[in-house]
C-alpha atoms as a PDB file:
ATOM      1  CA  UNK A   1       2.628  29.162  84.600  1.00  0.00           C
ATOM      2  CA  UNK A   2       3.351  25.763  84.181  1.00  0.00           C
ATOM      3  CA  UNK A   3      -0.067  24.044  84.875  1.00  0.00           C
ATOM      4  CA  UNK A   4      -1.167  24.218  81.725  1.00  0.00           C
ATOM      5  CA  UNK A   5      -3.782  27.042  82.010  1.00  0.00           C
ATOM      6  CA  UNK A   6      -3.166  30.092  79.662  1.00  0.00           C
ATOM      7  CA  UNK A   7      -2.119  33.419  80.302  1.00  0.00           C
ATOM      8  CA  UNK A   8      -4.628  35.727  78.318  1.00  0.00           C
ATOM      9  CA  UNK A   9      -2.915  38.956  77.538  1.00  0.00           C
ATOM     10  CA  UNK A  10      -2.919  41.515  74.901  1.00  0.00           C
ATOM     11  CA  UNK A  11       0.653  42.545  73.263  1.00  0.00           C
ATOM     12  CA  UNK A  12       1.100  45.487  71.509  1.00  0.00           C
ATOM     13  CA  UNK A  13       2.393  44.689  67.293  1.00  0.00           C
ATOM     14  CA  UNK A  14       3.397  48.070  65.807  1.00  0.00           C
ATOM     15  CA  UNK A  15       0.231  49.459  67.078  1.00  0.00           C
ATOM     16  CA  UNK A  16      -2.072  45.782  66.578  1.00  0.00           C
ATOM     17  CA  UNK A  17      -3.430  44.687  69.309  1.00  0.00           C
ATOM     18  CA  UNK A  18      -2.656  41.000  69.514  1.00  0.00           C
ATOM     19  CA  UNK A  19      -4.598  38.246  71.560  1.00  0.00           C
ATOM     20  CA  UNK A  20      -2.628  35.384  72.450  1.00  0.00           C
ATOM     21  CA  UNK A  21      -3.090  33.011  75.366  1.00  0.00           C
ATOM     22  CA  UNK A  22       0.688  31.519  76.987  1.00  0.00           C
ATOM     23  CA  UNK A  23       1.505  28.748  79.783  1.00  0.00           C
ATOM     24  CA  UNK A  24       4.977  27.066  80.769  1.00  0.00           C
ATOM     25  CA  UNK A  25       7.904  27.336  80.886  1.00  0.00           C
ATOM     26  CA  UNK A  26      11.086  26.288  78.715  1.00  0.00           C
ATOM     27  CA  UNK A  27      11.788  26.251  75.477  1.00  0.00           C
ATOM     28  CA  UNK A  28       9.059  28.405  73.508  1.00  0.00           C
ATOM     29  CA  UNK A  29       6.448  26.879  71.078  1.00  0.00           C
ATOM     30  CA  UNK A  30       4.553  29.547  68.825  1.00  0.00           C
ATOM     31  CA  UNK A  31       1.579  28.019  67.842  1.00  0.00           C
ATOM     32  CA  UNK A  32      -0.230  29.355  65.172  1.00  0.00           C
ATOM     33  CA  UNK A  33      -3.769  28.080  64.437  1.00  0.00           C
ATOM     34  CA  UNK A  34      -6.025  26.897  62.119  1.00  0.00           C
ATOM     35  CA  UNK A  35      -9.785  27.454  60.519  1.00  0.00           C
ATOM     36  CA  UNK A  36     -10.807  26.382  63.981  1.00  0.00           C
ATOM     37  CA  UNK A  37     -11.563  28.905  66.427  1.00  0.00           C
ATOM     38  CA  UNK A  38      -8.757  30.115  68.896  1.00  0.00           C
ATOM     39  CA  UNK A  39      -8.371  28.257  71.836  1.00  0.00           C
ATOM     40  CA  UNK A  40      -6.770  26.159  74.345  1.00  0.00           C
ATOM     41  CA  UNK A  41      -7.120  22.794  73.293  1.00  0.00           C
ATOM     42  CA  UNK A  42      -5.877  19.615  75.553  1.00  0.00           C
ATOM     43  CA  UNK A  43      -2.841  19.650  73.128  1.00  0.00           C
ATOM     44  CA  UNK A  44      -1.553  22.563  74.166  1.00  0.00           C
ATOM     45  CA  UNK A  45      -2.094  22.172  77.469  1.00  0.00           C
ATOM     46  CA  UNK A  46      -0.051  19.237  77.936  1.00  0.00           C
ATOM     47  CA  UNK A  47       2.627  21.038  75.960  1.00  0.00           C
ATOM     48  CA  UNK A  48       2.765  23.679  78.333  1.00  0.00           C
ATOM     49  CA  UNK A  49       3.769  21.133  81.045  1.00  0.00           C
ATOM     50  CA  UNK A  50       7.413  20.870  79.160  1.00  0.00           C
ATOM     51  CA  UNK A  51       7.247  23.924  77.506  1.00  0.00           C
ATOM     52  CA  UNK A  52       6.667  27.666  77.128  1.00  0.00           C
ATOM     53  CA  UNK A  53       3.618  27.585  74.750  1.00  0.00           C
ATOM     54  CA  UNK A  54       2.504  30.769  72.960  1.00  0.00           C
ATOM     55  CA  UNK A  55      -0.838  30.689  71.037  1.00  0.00           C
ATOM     56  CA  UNK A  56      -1.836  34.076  69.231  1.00  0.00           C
ATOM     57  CA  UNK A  57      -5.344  34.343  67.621  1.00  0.00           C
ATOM     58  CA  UNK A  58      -4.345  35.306  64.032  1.00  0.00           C
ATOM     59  CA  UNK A  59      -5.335  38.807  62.528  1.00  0.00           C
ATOM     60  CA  UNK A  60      -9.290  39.727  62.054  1.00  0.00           C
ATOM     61  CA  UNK A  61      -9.704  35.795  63.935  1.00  0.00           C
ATOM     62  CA  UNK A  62     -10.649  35.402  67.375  1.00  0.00           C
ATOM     63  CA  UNK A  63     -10.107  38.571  69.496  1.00  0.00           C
ATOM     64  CA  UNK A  64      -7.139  40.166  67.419  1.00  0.00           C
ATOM     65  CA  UNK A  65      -8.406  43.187  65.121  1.00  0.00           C
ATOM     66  CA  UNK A  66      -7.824  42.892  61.284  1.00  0.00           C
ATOM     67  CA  UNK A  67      -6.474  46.383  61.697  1.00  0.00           C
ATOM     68  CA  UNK A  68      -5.795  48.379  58.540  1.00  0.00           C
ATOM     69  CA  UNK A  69      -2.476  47.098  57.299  1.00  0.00           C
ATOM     70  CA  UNK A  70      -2.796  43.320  56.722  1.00  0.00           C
ATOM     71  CA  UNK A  71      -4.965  42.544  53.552  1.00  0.00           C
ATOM     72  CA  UNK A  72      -2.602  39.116  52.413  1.00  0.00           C
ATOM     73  CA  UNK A  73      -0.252  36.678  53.037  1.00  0.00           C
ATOM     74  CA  UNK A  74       2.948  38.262  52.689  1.00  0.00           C
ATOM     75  CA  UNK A  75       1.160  40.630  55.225  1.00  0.00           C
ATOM     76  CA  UNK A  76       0.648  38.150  57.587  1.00  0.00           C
ATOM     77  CA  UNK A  77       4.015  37.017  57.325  1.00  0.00           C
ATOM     78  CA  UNK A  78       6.042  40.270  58.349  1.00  0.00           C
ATOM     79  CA  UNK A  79       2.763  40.458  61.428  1.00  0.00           C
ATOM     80  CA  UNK A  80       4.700  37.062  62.470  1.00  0.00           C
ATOM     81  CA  UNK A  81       8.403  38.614  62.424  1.00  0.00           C
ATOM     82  CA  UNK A  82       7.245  41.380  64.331  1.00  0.00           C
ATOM     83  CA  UNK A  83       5.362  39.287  67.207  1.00  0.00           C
ATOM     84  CA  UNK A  84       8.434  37.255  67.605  1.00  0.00           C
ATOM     85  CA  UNK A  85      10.564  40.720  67.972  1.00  0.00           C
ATOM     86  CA  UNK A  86       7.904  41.958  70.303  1.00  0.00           C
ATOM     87  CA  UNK A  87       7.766  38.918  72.589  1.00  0.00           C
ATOM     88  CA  UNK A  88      11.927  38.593  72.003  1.00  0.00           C
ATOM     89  CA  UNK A  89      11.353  35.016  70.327  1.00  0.00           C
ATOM     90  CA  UNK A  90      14.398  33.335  69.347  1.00  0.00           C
ATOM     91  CA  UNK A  91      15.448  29.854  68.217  1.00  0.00           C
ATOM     92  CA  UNK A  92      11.636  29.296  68.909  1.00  0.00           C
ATOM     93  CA  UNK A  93       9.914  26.078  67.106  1.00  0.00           C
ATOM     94  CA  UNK A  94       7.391  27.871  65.010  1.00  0.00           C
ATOM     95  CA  UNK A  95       4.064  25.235  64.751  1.00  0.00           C
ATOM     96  CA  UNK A  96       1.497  25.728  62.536  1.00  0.00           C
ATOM     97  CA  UNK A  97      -1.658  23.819  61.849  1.00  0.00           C
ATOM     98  CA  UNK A  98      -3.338  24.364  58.503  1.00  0.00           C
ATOM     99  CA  UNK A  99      -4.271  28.003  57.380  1.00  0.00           C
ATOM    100  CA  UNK A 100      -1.245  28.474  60.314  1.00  0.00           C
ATOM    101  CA  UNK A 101       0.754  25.784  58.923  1.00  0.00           C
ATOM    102  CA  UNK A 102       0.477  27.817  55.620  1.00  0.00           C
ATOM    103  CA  UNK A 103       1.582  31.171  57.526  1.00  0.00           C
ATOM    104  CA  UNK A 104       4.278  29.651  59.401  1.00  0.00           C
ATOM    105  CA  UNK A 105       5.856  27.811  55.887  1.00  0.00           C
ATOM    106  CA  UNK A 106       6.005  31.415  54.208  1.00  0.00           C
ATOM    107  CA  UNK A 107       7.153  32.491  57.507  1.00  0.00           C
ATOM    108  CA  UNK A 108      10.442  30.138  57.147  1.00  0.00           C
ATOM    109  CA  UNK A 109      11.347  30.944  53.553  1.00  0.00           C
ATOM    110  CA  UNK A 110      13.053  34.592  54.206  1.00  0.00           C
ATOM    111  CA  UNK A 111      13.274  34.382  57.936  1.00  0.00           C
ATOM    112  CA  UNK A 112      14.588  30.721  59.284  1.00  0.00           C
ATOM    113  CA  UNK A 113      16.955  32.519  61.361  1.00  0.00           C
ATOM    114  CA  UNK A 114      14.504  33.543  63.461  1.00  0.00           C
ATOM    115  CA  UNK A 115      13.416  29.813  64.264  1.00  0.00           C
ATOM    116  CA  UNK A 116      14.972  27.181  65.963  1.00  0.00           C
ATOM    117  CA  UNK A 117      12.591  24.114  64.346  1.00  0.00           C
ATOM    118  CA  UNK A 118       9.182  24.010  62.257  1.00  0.00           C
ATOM    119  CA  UNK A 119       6.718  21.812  62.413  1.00  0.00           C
ATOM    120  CA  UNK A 120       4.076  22.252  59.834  1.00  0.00           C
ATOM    121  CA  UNK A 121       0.102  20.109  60.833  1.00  0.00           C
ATOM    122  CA  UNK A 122      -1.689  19.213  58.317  1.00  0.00           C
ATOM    123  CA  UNK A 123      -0.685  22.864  56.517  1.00  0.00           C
ATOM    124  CA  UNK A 124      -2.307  24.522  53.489  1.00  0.00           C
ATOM    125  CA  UNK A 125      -0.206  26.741  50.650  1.00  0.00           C
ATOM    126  CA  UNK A 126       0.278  23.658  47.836  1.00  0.00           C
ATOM    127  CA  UNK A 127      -1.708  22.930  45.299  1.00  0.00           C
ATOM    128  CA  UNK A 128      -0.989  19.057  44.466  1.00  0.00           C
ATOM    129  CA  UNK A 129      -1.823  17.205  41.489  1.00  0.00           C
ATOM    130  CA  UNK A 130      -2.883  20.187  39.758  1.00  0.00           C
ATOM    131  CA  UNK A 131      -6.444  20.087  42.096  1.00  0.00           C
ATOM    132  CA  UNK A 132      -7.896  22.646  43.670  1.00  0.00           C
ATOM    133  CA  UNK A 133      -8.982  21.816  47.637  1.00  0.00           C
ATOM    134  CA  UNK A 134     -12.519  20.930  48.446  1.00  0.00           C
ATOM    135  CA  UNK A 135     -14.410  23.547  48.836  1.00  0.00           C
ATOM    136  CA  UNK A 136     -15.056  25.307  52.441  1.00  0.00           C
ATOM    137  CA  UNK A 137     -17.163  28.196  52.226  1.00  0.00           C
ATOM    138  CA  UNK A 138     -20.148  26.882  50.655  1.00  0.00           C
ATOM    139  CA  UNK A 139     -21.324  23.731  52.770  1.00  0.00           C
ATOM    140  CA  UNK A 140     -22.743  23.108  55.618  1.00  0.00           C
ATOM    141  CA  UNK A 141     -21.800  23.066  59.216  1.00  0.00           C
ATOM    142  CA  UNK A 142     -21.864  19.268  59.420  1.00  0.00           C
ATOM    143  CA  UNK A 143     -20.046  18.987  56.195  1.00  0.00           C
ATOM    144  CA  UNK A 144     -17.388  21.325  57.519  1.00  0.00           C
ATOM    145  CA  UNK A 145     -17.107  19.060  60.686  1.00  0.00           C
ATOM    146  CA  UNK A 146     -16.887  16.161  58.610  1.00  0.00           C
ATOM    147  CA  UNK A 147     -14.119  17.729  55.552  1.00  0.00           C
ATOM    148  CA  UNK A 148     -11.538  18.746  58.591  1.00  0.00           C
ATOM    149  CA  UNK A 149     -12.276  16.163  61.079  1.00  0.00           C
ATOM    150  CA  UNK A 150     -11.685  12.246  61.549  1.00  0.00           C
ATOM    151  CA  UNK A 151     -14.513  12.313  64.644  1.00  0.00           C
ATOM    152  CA  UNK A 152     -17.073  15.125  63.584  1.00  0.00           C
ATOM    153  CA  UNK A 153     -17.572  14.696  67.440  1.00  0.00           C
ATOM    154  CA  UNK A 154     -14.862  16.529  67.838  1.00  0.00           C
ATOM    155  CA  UNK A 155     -16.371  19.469  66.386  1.00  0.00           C
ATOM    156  CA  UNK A 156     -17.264  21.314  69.716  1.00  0.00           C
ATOM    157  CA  UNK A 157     -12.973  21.462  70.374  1.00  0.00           C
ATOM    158  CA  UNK A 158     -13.344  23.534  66.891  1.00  0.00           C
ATOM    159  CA  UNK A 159     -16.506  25.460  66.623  1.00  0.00           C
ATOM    160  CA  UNK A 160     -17.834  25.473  70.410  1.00  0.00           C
ATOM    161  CA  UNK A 161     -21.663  25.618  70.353  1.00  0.00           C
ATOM    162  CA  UNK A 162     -22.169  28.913  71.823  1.00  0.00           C
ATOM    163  CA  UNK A 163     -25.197  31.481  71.949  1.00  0.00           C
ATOM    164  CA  UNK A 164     -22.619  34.960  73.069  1.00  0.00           C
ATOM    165  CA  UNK A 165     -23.406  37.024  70.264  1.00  0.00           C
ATOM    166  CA  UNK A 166     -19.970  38.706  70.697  1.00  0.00           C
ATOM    167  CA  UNK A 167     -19.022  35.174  70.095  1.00  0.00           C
ATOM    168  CA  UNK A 168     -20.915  33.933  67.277  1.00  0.00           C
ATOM    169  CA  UNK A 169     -20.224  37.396  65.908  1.00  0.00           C
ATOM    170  CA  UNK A 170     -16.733  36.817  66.074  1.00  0.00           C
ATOM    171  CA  UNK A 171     -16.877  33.334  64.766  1.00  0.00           C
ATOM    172  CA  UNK A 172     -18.160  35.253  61.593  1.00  0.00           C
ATOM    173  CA  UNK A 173     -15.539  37.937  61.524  1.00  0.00           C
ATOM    174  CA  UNK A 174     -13.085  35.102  61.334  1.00  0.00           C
ATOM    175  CA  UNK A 175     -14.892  33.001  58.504  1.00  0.00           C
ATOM    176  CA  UNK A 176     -14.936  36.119  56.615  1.00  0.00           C
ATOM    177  CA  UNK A 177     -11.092  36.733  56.745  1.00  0.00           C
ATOM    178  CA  UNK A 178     -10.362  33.625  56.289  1.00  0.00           C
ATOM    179  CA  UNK A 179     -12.002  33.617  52.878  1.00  0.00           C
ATOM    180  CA  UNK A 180     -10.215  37.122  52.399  1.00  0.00           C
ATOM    181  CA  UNK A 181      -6.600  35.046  52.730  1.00  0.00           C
ATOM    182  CA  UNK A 182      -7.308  31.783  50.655  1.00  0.00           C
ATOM    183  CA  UNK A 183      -9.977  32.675  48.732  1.00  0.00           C
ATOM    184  CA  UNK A 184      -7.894  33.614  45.413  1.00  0.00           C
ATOM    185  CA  UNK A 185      -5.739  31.736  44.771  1.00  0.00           C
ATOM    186  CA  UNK A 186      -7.752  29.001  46.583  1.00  0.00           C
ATOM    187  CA  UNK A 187      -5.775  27.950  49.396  1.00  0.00           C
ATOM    188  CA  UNK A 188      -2.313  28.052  48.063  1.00  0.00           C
ATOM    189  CA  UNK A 189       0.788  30.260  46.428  1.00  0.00           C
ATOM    190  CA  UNK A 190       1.822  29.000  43.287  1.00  0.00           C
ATOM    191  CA  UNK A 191       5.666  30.612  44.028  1.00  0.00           C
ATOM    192  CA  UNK A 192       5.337  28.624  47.444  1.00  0.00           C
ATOM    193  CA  UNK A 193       6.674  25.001  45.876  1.00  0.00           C
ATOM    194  CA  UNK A 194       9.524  26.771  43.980  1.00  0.00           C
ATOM    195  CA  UNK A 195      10.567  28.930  47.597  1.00  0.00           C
ATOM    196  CA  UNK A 196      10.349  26.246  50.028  1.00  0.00           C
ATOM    197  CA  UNK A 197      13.926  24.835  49.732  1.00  0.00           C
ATOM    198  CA  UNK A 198      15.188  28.245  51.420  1.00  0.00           C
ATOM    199  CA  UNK A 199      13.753  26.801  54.441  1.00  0.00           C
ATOM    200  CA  UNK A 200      16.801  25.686  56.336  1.00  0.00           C
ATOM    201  CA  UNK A 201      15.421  24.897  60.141  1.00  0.00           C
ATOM    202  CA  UNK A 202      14.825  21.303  60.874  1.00  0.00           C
ATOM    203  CA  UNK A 203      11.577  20.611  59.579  1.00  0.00           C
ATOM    204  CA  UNK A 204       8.470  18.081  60.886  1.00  0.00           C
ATOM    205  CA  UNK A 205       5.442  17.693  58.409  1.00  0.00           C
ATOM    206  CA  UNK A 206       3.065  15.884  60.881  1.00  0.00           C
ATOM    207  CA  UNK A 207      -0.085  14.629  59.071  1.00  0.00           C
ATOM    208  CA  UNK A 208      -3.422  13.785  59.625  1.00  0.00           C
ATOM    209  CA  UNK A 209      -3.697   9.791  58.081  1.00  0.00           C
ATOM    210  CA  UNK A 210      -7.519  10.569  57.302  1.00  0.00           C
ATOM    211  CA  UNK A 211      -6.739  14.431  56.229  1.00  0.00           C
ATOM    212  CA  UNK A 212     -10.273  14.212  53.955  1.00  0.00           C
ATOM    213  CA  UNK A 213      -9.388  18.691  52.694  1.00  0.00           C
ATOM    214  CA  UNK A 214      -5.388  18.694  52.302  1.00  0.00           C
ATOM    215  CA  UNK A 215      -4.657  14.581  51.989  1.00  0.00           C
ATOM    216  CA  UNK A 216      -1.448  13.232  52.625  1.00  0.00           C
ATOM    217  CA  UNK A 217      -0.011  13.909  49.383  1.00  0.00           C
ATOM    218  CA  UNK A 218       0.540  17.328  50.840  1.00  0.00           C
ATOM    219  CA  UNK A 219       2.578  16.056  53.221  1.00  0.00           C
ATOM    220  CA  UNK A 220       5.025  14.231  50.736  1.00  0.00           C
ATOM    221  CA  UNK A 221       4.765  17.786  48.809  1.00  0.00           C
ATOM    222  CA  UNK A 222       6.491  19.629  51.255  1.00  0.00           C
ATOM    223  CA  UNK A 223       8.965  17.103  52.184  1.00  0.00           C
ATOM    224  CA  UNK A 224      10.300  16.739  48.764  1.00  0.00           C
ATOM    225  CA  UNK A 225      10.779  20.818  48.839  1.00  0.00           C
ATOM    226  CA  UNK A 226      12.162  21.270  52.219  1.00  0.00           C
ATOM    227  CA  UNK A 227      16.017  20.135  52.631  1.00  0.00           C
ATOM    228  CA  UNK A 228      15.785  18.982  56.280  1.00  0.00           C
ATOM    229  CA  UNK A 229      12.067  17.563  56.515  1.00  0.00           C
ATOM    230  CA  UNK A 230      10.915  14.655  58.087  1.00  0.00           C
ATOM    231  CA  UNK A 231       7.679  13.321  58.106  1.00  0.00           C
ATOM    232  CA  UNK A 232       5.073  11.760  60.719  1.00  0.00           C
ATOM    233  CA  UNK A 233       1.456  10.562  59.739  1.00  0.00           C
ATOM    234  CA  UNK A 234      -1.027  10.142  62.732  1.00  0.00           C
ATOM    235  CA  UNK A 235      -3.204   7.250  62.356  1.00  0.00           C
ATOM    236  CA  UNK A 236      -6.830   8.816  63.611  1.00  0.00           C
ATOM    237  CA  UNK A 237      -6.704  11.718  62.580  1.00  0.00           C
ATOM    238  CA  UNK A 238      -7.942  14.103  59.920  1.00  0.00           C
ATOM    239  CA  UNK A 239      -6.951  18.186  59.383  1.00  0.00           C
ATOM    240  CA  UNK A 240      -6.940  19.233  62.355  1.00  0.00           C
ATOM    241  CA  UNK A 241      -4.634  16.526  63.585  1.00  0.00           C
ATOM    242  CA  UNK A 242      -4.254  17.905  67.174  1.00  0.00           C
ATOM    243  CA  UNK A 243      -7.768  17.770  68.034  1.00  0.00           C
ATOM    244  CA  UNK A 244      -8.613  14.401  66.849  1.00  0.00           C
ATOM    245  CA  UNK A 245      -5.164  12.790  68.639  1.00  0.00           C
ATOM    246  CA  UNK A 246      -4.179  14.898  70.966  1.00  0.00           C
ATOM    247  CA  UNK A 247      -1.850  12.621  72.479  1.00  0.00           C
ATOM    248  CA  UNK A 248      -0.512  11.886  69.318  1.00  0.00           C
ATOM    249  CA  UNK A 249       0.315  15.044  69.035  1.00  0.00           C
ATOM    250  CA  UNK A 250       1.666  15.959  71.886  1.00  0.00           C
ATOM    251  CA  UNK A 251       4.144  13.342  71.112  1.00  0.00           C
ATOM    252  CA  UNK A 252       5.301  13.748  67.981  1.00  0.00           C
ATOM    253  CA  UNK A 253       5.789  17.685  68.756  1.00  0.00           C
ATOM    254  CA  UNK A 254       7.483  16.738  72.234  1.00  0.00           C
ATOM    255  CA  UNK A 255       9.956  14.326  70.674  1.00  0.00           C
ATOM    256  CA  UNK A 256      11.126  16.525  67.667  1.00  0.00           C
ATOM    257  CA  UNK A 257      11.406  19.650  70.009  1.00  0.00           C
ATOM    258  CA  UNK A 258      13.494  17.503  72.795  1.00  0.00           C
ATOM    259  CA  UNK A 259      15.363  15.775  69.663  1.00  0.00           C
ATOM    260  CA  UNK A 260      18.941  18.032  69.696  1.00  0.00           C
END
């Protein structure tokens, strides 16, 4: 499909259901997303005009099961190397945006030879400065909207108001595991820093400029670990850096995955 509506289909990872929503054609973008819940945001969509983009909802998030197997990140991880086997993903640029920017960094320590390029958004696993991140489970909605947006406006691209109870009962379901992945150590490895120059795919760190829950310093974190990073800041926007500029975005990501 190369209109830039999603595919929804359900593929089958060593006996995991799996949720993921695809569009385009070209080379393949696995996108792997954040605290926000699954969707098909403008930014993929205009992705998906140039490229083959392939957008899982994350186990026990959205409309993929927990299961029984996955309880952590290094579980996560080998979930990823087996959805790229299943789908026959190779040389794919692996995109993650900040619990998936996290995932998709551990991803590339062991297995870079399954990726092409990385690009991580605005992505979690560091702990900088010694400080723990602001905390998330605790506040309110509207501080939530505020700590991982630049326009809280555009809080209905991340948490849709809705009143499906499967929905909002899902919405839950995800909070809850996402607590289960970051909650200790709080959002971070400590053995991530000291792994991160095994990552040897050409590497993007794009960055939210008003990032208000992991700042900018994160970004110049992972580019001092990673051997072939670059770096691009996007004036605008805060953690979730593809909803606030979406055309931003789409550039940066375009560029980079064009750039041979």
């Amino acid at each position: 499909m190369s209109n830039g509506r999603p595919r929804e289909t359900v593929v089958d990872v060593r006996g995991l259901p799996v949720f993921l929503r695809e569009s385009g054609t070209g080379p393949t973008i696995l996108f792997l997303h954040g605290p926000e819940e699954p969707a098909w945001p403008p930014a993929l969509a205009r992705l998906a005009r140039e490229f083959r983009v392939v957008a899982p909802d994350h186990p026990g998030m959205g409309q993929t099961p927990l299961g029984d197997t996955i309880e952590d990140m290094d579980d996560l991880v080998y979930h990823y190397v087996d959805l790229m086997n299943a789908l026959g993903l190779r040389d794919v640029t692996l995109v993650g945006v900040s619990f998936g920017g996290w995932i998709a960094a551990e991803v590339a320590v062991p297995h870079s030879h399954h990726l092409g390029k990385l690009v991580l958004v605005d992505a979690a696993g560091l702990r900088v400065d010694g400080k723990d991140l602001p905390e998330l489970y605790v506040i309110s909605e509207p501080e939530r909207d505020g700590l991982l947006l630049a326009d809280p406006r555009n809080a209905e691209l991340a948490f849709p108001a809705t009143s499906d109870p499967e929905r909002i009962e899902r919405r839950i379901t995800q909070w809850a595991n996402l607590a289960r992945f970051t909650w200790q150590p709080y959002w971070h490895n400590p053995k991530l820093p000291g792994r991160l120059h095994h990552v040897n795919a050409p590497t993007l760190i794009v960055w939210g400029a008003e990032d208000r829950f992991t700042p900018p310093s994160h970004a110049k974190a992972f580019a001092e670990q990673i051997p072939k990073a670059t770096v691009s800041i996007i004036p605008g926007a805060g953690h979730l850096a593809h909803l606030d500029q979406p055309d931003r975005f789409t550039e940066v990501i375009r560029a980079f995955v064009k750039n041979t």
